[in-house]
ModelCIF file with pLDDT and N, C-alpha, C, O atoms, coordinates in Angstrom:
data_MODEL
#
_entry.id   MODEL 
#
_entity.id                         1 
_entity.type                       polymer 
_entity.pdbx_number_of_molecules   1 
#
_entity_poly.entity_id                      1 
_entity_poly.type                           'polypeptide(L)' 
_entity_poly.nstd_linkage                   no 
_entity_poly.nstd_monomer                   no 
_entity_poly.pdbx_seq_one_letter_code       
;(UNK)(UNK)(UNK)(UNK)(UNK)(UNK)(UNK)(UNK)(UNK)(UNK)(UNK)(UNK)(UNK)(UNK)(UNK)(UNK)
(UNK)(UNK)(UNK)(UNK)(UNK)(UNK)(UNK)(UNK)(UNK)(UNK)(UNK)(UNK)(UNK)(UNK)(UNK)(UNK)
(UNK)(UNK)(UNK)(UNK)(UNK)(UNK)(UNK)(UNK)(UNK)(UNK)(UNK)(UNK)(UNK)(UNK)
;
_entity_poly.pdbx_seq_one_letter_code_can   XXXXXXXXXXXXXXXXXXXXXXXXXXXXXXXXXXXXXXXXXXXXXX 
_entity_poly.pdbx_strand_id                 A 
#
loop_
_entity_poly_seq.entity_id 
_entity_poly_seq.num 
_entity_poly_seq.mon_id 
_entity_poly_seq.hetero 
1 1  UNK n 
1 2  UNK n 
1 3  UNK n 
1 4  UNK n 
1 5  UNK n 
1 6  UNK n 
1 7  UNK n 
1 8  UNK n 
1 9  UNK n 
1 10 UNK n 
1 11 UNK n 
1 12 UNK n 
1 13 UNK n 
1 14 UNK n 
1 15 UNK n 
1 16 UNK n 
1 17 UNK n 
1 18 UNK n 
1 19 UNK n 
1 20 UNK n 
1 21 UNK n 
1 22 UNK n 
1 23 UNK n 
1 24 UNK n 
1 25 UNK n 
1 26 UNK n 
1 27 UNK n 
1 28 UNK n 
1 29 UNK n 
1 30 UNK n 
1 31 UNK n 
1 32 UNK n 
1 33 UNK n 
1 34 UNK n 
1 35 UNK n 
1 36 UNK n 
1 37 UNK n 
1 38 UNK n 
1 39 UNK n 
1 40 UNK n 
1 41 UNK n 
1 42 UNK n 
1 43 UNK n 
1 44 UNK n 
1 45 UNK n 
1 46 UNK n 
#
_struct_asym.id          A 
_struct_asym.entity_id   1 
#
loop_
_ma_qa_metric.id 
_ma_qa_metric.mode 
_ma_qa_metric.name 
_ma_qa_metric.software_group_id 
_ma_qa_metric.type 
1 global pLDDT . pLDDT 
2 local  pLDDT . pLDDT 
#
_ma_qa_metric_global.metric_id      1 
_ma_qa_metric_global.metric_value   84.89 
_ma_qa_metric_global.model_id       1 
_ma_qa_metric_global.ordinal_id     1 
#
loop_
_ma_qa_metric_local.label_asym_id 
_ma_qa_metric_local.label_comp_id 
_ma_qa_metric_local.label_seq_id 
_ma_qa_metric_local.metric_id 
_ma_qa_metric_local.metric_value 
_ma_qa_metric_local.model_id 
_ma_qa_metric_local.ordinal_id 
A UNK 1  2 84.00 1 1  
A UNK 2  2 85.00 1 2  
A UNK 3  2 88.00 1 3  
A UNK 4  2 87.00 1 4  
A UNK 5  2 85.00 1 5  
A UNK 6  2 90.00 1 6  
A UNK 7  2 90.00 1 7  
A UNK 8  2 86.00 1 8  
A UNK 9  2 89.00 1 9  
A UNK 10 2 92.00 1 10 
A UNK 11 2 91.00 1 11 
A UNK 12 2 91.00 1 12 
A UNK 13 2 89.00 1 13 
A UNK 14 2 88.00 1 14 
A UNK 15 2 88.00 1 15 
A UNK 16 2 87.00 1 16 
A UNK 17 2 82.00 1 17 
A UNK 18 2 81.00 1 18 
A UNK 19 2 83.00 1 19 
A UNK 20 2 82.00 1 20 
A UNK 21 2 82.00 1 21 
A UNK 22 2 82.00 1 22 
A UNK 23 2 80.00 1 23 
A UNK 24 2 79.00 1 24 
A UNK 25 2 78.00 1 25 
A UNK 26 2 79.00 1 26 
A UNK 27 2 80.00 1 27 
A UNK 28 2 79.00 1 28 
A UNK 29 2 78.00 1 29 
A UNK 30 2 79.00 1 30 
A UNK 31 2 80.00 1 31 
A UNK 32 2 81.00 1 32 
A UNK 33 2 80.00 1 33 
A UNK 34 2 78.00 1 34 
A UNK 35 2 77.00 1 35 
A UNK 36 2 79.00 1 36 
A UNK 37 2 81.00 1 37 
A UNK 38 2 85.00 1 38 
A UNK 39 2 84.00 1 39 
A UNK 40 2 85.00 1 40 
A UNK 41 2 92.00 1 41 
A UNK 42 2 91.00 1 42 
A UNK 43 2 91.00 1 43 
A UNK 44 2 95.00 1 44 
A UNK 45 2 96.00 1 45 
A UNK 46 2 96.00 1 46 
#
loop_
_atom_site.group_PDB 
_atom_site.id 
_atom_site.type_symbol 
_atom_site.label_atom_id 
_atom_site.label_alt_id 
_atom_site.label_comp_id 
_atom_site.label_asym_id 
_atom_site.label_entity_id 
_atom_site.label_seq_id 
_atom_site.pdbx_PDB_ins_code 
_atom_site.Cartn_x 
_atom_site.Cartn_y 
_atom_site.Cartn_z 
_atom_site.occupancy 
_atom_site.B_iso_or_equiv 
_atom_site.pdbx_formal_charge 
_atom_site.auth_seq_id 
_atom_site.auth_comp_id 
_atom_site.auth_asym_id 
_atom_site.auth_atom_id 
_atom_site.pdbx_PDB_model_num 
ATOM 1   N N  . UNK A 1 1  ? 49.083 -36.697 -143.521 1.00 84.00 ? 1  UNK A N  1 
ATOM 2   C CA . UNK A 1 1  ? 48.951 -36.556 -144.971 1.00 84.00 ? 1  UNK A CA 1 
ATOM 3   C C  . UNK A 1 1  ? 48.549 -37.908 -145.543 1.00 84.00 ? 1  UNK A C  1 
ATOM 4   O O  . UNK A 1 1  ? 48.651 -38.804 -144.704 1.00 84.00 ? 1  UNK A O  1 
ATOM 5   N N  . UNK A 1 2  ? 48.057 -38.363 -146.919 1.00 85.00 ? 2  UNK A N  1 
ATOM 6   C CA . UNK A 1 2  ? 47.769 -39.046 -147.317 1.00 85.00 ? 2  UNK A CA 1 
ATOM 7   C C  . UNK A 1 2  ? 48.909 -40.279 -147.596 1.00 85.00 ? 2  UNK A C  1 
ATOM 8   O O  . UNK A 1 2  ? 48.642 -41.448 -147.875 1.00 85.00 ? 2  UNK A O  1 
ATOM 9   N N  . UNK A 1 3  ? 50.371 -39.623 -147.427 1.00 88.00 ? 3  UNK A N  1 
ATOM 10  C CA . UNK A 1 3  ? 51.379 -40.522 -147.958 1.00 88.00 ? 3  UNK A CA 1 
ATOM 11  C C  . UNK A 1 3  ? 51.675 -41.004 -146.126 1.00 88.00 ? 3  UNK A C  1 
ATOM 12  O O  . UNK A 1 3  ? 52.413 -41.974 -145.953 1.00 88.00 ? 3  UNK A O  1 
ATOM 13  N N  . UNK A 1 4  ? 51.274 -40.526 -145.273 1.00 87.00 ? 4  UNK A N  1 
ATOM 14  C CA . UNK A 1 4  ? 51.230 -41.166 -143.904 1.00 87.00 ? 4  UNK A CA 1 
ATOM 15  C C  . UNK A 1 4  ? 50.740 -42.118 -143.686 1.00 87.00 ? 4  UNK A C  1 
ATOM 16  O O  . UNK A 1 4  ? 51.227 -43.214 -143.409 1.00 87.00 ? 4  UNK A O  1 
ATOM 17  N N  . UNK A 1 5  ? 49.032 -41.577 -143.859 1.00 85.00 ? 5  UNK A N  1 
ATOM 18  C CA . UNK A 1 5  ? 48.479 -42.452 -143.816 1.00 85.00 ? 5  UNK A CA 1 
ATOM 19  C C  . UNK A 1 5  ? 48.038 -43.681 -144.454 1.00 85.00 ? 5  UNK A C  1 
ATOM 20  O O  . UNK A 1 5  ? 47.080 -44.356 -144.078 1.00 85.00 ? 5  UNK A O  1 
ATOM 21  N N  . UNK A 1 6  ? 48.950 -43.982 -145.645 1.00 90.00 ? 6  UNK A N  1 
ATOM 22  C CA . UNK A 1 6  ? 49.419 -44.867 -146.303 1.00 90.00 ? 6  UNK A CA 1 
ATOM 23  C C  . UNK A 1 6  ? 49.921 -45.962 -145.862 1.00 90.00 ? 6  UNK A C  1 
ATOM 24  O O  . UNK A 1 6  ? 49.568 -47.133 -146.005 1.00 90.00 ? 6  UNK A O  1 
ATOM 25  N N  . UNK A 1 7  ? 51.214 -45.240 -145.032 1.00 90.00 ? 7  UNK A N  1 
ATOM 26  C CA . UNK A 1 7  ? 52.359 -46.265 -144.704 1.00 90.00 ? 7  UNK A CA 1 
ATOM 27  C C  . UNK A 1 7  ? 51.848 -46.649 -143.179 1.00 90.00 ? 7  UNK A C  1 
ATOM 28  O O  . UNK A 1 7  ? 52.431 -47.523 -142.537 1.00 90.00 ? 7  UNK A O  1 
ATOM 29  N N  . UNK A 1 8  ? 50.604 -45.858 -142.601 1.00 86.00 ? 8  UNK A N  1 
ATOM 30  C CA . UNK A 1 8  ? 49.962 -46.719 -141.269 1.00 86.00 ? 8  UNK A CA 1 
ATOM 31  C C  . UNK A 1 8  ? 49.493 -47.369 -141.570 1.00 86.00 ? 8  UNK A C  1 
ATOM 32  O O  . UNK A 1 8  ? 49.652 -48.471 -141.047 1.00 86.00 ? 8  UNK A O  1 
ATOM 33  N N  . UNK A 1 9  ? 48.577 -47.218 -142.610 1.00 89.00 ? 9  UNK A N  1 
ATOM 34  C CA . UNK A 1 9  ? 47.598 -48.514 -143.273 1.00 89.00 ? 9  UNK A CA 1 
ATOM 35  C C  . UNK A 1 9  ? 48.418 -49.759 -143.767 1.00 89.00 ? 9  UNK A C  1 
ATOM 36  O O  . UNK A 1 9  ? 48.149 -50.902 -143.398 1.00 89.00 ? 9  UNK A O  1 
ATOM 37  N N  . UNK A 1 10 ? 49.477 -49.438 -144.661 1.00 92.00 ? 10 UNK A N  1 
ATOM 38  C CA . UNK A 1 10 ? 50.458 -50.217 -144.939 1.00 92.00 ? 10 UNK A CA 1 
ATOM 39  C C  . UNK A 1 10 ? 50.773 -51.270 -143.656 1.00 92.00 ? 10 UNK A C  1 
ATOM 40  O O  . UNK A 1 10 ? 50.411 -52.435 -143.490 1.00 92.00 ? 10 UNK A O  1 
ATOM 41  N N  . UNK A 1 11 ? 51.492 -50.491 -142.926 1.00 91.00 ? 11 UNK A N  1 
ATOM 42  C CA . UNK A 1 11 ? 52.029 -51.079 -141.574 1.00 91.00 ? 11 UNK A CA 1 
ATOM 43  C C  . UNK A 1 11 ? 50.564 -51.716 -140.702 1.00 91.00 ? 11 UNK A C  1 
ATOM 44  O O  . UNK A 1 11 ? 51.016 -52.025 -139.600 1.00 91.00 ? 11 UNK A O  1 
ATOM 45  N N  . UNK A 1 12 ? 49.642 -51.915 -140.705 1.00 91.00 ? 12 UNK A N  1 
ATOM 46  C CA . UNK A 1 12 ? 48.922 -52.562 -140.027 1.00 91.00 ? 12 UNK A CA 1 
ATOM 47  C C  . UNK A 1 12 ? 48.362 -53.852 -141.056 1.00 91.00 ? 12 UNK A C  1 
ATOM 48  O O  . UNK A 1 12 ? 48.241 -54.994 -140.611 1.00 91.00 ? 12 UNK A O  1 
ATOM 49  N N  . UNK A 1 13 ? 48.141 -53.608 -142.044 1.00 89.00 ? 13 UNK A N  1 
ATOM 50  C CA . UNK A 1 13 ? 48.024 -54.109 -142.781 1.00 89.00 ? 13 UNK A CA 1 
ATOM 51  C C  . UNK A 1 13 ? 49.300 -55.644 -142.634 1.00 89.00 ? 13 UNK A C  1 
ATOM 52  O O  . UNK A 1 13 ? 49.040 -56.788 -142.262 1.00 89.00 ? 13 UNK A O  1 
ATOM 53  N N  . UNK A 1 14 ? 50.376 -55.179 -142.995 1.00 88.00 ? 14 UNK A N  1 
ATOM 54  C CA . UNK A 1 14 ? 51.396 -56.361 -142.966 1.00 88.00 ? 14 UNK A CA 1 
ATOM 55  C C  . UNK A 1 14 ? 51.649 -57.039 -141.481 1.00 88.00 ? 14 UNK A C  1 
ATOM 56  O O  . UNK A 1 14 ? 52.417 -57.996 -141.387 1.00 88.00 ? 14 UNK A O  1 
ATOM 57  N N  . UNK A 1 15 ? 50.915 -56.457 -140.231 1.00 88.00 ? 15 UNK A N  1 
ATOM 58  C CA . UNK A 1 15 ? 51.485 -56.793 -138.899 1.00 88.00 ? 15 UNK A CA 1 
ATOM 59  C C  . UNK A 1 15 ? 49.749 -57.592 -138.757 1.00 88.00 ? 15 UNK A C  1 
ATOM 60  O O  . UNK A 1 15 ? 49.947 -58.560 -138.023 1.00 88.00 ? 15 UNK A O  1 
ATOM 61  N N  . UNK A 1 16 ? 48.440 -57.575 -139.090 1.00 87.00 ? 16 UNK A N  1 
ATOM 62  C CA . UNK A 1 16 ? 47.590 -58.540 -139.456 1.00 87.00 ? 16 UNK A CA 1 
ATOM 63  C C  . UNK A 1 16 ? 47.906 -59.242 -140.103 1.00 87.00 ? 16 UNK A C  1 
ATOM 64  O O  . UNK A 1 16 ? 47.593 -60.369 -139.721 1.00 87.00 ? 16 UNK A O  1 
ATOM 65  N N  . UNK A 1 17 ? 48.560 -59.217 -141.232 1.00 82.00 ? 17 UNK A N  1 
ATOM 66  C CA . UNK A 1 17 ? 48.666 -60.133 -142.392 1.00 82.00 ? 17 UNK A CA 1 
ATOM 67  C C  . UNK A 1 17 ? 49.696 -61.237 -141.545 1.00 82.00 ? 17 UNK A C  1 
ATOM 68  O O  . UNK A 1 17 ? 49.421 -62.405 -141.270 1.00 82.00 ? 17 UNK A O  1 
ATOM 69  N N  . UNK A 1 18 ? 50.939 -60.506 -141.227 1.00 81.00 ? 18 UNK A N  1 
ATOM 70  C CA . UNK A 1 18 ? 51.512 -61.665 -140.402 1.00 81.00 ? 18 UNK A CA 1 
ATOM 71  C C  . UNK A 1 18 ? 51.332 -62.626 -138.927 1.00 81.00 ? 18 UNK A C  1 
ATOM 72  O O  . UNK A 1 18 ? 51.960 -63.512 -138.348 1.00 81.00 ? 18 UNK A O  1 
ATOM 73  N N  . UNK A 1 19 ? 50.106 -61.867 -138.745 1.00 83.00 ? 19 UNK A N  1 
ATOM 74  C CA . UNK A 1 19 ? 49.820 -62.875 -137.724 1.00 83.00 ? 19 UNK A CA 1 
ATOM 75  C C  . UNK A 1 19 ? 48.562 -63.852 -138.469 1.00 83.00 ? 19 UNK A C  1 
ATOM 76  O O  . UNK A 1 19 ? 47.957 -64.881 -138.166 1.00 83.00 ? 19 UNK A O  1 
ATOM 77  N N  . UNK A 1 20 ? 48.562 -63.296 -139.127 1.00 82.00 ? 20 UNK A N  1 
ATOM 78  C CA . UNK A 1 20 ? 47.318 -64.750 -139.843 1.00 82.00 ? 20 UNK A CA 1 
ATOM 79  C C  . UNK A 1 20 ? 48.262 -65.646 -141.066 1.00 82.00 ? 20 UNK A C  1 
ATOM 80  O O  . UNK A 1 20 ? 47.969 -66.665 -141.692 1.00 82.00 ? 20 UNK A O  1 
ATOM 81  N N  . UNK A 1 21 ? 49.120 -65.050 -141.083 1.00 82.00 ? 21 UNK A N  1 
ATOM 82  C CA . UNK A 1 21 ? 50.014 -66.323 -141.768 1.00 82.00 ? 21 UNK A CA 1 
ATOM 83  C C  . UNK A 1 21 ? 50.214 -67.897 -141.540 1.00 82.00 ? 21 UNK A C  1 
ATOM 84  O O  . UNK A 1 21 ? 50.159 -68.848 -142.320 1.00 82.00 ? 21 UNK A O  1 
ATOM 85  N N  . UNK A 1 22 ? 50.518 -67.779 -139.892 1.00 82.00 ? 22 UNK A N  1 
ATOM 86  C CA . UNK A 1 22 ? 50.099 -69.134 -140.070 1.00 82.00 ? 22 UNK A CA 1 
ATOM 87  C C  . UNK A 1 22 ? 48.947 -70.264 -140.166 1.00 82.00 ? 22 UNK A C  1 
ATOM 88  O O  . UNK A 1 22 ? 48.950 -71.471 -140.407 1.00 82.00 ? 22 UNK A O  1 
ATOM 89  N N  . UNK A 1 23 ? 47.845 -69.184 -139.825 1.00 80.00 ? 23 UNK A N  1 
ATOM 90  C CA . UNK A 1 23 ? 46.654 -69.339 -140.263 1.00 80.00 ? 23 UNK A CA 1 
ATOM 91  C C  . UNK A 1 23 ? 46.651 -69.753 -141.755 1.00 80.00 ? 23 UNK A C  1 
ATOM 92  O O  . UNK A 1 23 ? 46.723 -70.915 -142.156 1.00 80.00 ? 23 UNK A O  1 
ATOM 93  N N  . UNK A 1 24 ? 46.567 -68.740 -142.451 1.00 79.00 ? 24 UNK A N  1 
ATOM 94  C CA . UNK A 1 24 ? 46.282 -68.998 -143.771 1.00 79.00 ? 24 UNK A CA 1 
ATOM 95  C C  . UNK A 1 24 ? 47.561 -70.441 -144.609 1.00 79.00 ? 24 UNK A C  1 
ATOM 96  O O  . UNK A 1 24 ? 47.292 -71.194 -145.545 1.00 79.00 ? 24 UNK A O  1 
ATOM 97  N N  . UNK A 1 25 ? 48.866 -70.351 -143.819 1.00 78.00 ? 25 UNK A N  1 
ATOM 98  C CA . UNK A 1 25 ? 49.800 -71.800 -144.460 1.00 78.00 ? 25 UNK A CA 1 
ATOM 99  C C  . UNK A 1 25 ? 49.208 -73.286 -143.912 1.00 78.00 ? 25 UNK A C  1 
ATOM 100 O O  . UNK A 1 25 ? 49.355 -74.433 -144.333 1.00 78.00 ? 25 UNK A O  1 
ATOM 101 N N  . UNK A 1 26 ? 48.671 -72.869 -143.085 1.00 79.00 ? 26 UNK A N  1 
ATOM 102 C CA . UNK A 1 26 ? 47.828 -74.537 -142.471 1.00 79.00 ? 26 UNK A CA 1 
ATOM 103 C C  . UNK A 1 26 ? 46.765 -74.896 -143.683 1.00 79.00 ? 26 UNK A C  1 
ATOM 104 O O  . UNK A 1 26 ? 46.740 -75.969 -144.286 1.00 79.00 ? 26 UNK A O  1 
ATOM 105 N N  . UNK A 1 27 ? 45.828 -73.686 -143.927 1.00 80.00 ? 27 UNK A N  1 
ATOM 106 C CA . UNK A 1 27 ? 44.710 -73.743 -145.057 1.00 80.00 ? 27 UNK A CA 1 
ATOM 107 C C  . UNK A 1 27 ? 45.478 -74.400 -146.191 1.00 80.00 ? 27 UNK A C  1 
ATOM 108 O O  . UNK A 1 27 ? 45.375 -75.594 -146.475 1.00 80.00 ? 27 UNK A O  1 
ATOM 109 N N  . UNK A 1 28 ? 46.426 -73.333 -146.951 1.00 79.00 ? 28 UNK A N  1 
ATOM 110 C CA . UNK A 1 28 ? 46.445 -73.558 -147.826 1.00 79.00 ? 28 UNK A CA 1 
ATOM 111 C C  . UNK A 1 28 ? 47.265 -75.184 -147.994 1.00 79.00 ? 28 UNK A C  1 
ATOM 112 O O  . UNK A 1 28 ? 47.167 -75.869 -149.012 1.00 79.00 ? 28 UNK A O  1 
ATOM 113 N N  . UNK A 1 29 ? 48.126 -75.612 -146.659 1.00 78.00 ? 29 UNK A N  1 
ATOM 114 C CA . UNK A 1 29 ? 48.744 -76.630 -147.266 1.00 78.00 ? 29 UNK A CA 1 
ATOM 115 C C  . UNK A 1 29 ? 47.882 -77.790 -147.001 1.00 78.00 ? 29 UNK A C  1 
ATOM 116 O O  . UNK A 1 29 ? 48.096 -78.829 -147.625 1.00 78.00 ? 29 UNK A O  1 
ATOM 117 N N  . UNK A 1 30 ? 47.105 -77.735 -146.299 1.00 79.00 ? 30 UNK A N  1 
ATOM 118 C CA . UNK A 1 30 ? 45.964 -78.943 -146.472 1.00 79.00 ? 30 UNK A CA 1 
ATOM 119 C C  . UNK A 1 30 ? 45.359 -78.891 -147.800 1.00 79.00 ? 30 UNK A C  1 
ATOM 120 O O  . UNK A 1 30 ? 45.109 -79.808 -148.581 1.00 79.00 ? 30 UNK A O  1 
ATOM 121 N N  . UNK A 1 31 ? 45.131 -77.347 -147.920 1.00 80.00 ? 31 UNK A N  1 
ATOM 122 C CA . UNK A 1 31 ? 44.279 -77.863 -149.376 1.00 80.00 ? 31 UNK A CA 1 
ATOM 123 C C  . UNK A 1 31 ? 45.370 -78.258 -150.534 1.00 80.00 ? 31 UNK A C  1 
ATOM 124 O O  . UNK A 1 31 ? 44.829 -78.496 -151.614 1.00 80.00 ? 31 UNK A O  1 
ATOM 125 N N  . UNK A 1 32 ? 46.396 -78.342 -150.529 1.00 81.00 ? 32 UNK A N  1 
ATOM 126 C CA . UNK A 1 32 ? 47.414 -78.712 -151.334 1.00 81.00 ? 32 UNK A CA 1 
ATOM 127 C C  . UNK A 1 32 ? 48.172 -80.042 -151.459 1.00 81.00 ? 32 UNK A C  1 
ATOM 128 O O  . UNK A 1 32 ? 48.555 -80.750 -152.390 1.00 81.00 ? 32 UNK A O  1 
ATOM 129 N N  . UNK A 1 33 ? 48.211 -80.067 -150.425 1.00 80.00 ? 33 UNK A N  1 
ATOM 130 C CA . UNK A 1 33 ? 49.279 -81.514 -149.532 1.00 80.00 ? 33 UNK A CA 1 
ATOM 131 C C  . UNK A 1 33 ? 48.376 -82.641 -149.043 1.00 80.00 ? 33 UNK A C  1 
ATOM 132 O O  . UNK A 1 33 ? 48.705 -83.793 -149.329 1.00 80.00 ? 33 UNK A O  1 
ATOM 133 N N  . UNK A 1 34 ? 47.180 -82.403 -148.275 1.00 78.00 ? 34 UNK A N  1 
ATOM 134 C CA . UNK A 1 34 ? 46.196 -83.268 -147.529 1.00 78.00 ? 34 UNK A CA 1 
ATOM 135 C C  . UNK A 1 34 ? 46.589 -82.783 -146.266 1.00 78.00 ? 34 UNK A C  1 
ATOM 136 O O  . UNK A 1 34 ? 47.144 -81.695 -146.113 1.00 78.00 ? 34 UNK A O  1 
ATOM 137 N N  . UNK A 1 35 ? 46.247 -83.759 -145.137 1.00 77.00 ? 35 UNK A N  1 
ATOM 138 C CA . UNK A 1 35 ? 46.390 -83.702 -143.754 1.00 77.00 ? 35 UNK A CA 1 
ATOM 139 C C  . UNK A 1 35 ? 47.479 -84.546 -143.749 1.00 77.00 ? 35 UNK A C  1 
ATOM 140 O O  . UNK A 1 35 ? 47.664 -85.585 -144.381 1.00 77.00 ? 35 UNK A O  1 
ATOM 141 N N  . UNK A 1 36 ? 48.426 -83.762 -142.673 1.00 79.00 ? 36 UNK A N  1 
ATOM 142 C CA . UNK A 1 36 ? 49.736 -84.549 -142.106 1.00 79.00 ? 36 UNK A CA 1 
ATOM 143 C C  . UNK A 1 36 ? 49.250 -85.754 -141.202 1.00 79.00 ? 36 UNK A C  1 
ATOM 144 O O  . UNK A 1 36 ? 48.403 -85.786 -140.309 1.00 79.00 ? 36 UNK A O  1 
ATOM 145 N N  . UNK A 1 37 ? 50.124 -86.799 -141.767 1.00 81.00 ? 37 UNK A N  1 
ATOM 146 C CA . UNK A 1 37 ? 49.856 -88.119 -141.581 1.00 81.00 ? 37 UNK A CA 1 
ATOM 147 C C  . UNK A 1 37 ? 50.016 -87.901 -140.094 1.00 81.00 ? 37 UNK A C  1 
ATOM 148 O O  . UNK A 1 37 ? 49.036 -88.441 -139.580 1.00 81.00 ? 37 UNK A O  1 
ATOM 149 N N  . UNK A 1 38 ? 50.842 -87.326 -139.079 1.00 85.00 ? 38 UNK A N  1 
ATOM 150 C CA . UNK A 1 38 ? 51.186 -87.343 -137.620 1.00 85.00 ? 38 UNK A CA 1 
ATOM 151 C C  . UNK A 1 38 ? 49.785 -86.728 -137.589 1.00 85.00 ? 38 UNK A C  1 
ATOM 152 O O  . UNK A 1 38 ? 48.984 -87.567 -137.177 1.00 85.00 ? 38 UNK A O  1 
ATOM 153 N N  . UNK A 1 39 ? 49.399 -85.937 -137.786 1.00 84.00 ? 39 UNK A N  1 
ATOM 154 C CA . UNK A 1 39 ? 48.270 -85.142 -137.191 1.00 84.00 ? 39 UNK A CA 1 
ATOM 155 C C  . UNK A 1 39 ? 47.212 -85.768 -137.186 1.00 84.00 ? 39 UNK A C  1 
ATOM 156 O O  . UNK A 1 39 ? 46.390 -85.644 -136.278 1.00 84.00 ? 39 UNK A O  1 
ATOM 157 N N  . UNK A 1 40 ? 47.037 -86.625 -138.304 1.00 85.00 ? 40 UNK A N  1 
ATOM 158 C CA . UNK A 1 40 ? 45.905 -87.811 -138.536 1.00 85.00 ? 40 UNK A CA 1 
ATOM 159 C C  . UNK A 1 40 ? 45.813 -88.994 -137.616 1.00 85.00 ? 40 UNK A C  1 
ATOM 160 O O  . UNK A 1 40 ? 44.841 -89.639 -137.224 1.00 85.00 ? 40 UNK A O  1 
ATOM 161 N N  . UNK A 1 41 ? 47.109 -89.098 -137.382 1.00 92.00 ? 41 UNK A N  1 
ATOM 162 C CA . UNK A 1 41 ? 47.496 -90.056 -136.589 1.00 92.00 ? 41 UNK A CA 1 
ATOM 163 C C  . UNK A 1 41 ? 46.599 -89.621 -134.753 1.00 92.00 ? 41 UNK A C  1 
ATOM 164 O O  . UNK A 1 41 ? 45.699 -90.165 -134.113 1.00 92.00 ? 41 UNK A O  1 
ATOM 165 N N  . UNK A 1 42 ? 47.438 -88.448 -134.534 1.00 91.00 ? 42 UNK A N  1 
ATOM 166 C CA . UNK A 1 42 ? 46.790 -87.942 -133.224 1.00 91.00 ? 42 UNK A CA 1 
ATOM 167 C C  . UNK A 1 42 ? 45.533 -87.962 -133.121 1.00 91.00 ? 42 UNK A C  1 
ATOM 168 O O  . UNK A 1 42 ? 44.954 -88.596 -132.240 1.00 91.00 ? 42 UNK A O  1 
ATOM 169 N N  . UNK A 1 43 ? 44.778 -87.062 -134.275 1.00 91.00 ? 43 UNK A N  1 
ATOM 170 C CA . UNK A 1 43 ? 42.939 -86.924 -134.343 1.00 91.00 ? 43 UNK A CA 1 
ATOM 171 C C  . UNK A 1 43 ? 42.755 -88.691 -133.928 1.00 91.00 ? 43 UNK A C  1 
ATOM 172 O O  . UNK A 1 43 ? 42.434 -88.877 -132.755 1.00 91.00 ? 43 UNK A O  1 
ATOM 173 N N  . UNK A 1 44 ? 42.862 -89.446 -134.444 1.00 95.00 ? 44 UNK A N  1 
ATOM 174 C CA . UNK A 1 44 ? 42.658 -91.030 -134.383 1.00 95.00 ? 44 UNK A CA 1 
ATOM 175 C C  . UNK A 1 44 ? 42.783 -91.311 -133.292 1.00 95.00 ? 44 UNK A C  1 
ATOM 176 O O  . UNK A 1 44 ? 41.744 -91.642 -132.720 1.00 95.00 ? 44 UNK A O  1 
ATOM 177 N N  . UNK A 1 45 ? 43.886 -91.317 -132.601 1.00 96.00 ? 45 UNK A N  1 
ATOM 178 C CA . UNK A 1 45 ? 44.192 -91.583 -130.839 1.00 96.00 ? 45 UNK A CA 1 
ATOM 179 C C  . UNK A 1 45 ? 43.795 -90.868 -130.587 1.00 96.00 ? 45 UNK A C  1 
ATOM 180 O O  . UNK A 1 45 ? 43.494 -91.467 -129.554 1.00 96.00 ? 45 UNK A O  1 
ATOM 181 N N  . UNK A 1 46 ? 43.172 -89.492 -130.382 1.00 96.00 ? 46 UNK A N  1 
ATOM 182 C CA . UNK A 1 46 ? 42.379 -89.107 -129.557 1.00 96.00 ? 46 UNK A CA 1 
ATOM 183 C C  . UNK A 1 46 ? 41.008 -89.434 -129.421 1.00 96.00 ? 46 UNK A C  1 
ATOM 184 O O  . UNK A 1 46 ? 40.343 -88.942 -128.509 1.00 96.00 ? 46 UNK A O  1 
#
């Protein structure tokens, strides 16, 4: 039924969404915060 196939869409929907979460918190906190000074640090030594 339509209220099924709702809550599959629903449910795939939030089980993509949470695997790109930490995807999308890296984005957004660079674009917010800058680059973490350790991480800057590493890119450099490497």
């Amino acid at each position: 039924t339509r209220a099924e196939a709702f809550v599959v869409g629903l449910t795939m929907l939030l089980c993509v969404g949470g695997l790109m979460l930490p995807h999308f918190g890296n984005v957004i906190g660079r674009a917010f915060l800058g680059e973490d000074p350790a991480v800057r640090s590493w890119r450099e030594a490497w």
